[in-house]
Protein backbone atom coordinates (compact mmCIF):
# COMPACT_ATOMS: atom_id res chain seq x y z
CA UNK A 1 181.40 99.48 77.58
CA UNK A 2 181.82 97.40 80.61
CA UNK A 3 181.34 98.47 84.19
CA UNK A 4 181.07 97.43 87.66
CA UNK A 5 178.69 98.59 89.80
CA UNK A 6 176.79 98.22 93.07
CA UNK A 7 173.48 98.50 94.08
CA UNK A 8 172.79 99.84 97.84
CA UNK A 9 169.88 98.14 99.61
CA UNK A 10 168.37 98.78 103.23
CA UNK A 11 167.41 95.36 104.92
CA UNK A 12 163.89 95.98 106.86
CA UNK A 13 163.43 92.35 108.15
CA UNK A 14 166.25 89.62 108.61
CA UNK A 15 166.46 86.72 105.68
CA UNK A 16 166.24 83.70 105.14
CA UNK A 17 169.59 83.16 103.01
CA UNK A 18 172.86 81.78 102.53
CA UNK A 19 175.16 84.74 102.81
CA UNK A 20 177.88 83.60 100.08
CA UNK A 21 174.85 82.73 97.24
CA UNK A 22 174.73 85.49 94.83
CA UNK A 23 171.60 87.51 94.62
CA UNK A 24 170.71 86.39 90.69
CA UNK A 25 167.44 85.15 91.91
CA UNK A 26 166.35 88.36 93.26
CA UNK A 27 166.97 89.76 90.14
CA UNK A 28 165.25 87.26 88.04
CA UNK A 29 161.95 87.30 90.27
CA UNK A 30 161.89 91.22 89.72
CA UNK A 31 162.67 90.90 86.01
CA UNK A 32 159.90 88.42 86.15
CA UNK A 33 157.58 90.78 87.51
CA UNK A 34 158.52 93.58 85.17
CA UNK A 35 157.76 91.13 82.21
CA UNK A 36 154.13 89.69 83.26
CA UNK A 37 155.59 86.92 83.85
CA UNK A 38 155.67 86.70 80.08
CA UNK A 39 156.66 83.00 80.05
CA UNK A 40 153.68 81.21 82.60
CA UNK A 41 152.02 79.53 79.50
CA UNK A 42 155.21 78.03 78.23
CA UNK A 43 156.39 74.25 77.91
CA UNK A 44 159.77 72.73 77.91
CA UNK A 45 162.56 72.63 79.98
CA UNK A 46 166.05 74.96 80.06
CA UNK A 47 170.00 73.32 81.36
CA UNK A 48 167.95 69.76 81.17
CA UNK A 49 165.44 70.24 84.18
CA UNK A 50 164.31 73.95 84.51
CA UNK A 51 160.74 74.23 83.57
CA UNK A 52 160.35 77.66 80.48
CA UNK A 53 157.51 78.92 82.66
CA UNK A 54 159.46 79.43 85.73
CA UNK A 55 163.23 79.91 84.69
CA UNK A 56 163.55 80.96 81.47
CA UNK A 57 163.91 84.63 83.11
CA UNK A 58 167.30 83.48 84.20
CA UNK A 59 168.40 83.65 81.07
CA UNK A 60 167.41 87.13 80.26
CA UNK A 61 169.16 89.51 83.00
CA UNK A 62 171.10 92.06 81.41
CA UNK A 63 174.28 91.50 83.48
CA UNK A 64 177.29 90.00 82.16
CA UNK A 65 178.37 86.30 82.11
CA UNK A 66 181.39 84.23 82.96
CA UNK A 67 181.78 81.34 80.53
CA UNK A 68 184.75 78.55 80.80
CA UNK A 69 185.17 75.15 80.32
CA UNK A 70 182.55 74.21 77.46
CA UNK A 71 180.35 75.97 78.19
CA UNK A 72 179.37 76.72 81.63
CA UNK A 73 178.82 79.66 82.78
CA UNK A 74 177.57 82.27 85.47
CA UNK A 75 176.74 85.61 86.15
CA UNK A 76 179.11 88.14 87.31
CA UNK A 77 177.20 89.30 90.28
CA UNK A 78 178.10 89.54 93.86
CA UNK A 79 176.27 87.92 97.42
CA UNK A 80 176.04 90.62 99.76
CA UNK A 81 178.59 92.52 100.57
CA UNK A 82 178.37 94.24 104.15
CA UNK A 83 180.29 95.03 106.92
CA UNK A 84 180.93 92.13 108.84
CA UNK A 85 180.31 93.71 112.72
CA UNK A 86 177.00 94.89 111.55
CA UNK A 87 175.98 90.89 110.88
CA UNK A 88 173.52 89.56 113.37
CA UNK A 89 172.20 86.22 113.03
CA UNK A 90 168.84 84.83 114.68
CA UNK A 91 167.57 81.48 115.73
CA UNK A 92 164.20 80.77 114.21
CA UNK A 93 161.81 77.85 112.56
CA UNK A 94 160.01 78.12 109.92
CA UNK A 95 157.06 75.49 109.13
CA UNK A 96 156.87 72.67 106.06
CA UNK A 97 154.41 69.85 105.49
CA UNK A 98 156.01 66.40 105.02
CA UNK A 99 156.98 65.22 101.50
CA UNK A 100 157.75 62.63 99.71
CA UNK A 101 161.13 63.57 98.72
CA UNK A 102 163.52 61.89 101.48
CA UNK A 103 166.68 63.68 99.97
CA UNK A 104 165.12 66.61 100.79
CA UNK A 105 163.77 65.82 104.02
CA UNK A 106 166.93 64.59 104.99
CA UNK A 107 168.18 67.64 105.13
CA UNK A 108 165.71 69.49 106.60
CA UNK A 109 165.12 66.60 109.32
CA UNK A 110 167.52 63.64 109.16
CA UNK A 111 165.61 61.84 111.68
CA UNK A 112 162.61 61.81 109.22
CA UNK A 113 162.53 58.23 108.60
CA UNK A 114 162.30 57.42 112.43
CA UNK A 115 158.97 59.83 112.65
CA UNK A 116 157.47 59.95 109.02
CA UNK A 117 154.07 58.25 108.77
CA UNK A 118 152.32 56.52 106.04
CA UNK A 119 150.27 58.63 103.19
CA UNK A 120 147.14 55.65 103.53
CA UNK A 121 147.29 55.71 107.21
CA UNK A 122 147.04 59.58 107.08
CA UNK A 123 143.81 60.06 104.58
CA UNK A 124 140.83 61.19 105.65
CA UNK A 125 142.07 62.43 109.19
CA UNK A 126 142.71 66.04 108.94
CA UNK A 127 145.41 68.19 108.05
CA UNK A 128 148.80 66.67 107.61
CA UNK A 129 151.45 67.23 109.63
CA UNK A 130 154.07 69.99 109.80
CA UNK A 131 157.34 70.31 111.09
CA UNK A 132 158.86 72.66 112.45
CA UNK A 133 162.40 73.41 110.77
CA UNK A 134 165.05 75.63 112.72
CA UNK A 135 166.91 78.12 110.65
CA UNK A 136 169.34 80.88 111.09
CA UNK A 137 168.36 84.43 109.57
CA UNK A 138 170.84 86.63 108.97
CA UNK A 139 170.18 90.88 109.51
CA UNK A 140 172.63 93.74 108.46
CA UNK A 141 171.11 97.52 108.25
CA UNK A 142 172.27 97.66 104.60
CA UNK A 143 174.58 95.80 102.26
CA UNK A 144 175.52 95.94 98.59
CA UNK A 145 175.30 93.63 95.83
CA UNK A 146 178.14 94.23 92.91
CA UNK A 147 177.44 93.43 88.91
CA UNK A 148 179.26 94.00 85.82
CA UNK A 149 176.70 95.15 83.02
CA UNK A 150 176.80 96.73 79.93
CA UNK A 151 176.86 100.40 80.30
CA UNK A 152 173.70 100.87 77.78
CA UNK A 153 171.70 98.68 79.80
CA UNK A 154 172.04 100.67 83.09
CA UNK A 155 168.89 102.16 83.08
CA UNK A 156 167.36 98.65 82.00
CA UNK A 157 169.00 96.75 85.68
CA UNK A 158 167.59 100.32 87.73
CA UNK A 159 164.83 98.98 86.43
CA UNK A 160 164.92 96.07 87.91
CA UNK A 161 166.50 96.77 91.00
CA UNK A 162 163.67 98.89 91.80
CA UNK A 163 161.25 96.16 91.69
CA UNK A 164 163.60 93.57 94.03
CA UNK A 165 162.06 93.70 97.57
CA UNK A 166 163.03 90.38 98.99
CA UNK A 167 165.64 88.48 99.00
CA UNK A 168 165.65 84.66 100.93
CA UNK A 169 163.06 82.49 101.77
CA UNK A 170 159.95 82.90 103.16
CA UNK A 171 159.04 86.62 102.73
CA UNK A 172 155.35 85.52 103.25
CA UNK A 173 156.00 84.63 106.70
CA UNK A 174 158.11 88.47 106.94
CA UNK A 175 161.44 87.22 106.43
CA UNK A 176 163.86 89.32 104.05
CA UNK A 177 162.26 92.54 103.00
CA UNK A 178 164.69 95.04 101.48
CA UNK A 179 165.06 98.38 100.18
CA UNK A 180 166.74 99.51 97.07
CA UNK A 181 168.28 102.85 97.89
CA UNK A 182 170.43 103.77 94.75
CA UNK A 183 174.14 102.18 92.70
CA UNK A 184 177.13 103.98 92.30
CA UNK A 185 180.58 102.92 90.10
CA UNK A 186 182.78 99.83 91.73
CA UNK A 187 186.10 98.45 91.00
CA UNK A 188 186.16 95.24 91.06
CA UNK A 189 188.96 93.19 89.81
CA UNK A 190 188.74 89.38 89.28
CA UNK A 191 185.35 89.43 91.33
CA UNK A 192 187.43 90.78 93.68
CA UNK A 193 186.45 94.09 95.80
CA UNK A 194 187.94 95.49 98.87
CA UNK A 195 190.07 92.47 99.27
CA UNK A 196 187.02 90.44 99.54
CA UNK A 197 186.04 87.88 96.87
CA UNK A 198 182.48 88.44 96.03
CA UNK A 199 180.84 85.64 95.16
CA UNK A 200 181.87 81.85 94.60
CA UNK A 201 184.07 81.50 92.26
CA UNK A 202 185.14 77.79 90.24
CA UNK A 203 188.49 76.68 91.93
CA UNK A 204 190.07 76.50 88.13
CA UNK A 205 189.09 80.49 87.23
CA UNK A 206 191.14 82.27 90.93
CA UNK A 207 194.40 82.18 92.80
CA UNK A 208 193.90 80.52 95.79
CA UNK A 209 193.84 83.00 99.11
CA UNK A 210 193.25 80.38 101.54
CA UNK A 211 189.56 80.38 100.53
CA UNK A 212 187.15 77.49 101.84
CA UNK A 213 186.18 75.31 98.82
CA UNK A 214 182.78 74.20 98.40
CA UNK A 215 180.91 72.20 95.81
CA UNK A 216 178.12 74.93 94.35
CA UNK A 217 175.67 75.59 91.74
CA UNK A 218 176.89 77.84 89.50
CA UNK A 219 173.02 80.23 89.23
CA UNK A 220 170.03 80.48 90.63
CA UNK A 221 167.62 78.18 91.68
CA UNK A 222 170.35 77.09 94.03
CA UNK A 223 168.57 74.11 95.57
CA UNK A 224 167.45 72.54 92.69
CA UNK A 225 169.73 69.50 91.33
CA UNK A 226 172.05 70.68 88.06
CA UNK A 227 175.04 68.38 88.18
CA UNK A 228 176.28 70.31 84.65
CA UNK A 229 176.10 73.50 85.88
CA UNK A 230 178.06 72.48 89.10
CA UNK A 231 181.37 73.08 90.42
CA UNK A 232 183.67 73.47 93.38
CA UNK A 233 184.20 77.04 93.99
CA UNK A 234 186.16 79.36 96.10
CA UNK A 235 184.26 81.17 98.55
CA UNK A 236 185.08 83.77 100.75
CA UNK A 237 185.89 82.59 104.53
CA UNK A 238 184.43 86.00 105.86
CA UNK A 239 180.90 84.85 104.82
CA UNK A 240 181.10 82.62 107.95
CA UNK A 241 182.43 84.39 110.31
């Protein structure tokens, strides 16, 4: 059988996250872990550019998936769900070394080609130089994250939400160390709970409540290119406030 439910976490250092991306990636790292890792010595790719070795867990999480319109598709799990006047965010900046990606770089520093240097001019002289990126990080005392599994394989996601102790970027710098407390029933209706929509949701698949629209992967990794598994989505305007 079919059932919601939600997992209660403690948050013991602010993140490093988009608020409205669903936690699948969490989940995949701890099933990961759980695993060995099982797939580090394969090959190939998965969805066209996901190297086996480092994705293929992805596929594996035992929590139900949305499919539509041939074949996409996307896990019914939440972002985190919290109560809003506990959100604090924090101004912060985190360090990367320059490469040679500008799409990237232009969007962690779009005044990159006005200060980049030159690779050959740079050999031989030391350590290359980093930036320093400002971010926001984001801090509630606890939050929730809601999935609809298979009732057989509850024991299977405890499991795994055992072994999830970070969410966001950056957690070797101390950024977005949680706690799994314990998950209770939901209801959740249409990825719907409590009048807020959970997660991002393709435009085509929900009524529209005056939701922002935004064009979104569809799962995790979230910032790497996947024009097929792509879509504009419906996302819940309390995730910016």
């Amino acid at each position: 059988m079919k059932i919601w439910i939600k997992a209660l976490f403690k948050m013991h250092t602010p993140a490093i996250i988009r608020p409205y991306l669903p936690l699948d990636g969490a989940l995949s790292y701890a099933y990961a872990k759980l695993t060995g890792f099982k797939y580090e010595n394969e090959e190939g790719f998965i969805y066209d550019n996901l190297p086996v070795n480092r994705y293929k867990y992805i596929d594996e999480l035992p929590i139900e998936k949305t499919f539509y319109d041939n074949g996409k598709w996307f896990y019914n799990i939440s972002a985190p769900i919290y109560n809003p006047s506990d959100k604090k965010t924090f101004k912060t900046t985190i360090t990367r070394k320059y490469i040679e990606d500008i799409d990237l770089w232009q969007m962690r520093f779009p005044n990159i080609e006005n200060v980049k240097w030159n690779y050959n001019d740079k050999s031989a002289k030391g350590k290359e130089k980093a930036y320093l990126i400002p971010v926001d990080t984001f801090y509630v005392p606890q939050f929730e994250v809601l999935m609809q599994i298979d009732e057989k394989d509850e024991d299977k996601i405890y499991e795994i939400l055992e072994n999830v102790k970070a969410i966001g970027k950056k957690t070797n710098q101390g950024y977005g160390f949680v706690e799994f407390v314990d998950i209770e029933d939901a209801e959740v209706n249409n990825f719907v709970y409590e009048n807020k929509l959970i997660r991002p949701v393709p435009k085509t698949l929900i009524e529209d409540k005056g939701y922002f629209e935004l064009k979104l992967r569809l799962f995790t990794p979230y910032y790497v290119k996947n024009e097929k598994y792509t879509d504009v989505c419906c996302v819940d305007k309390s995730f910016f406030e």
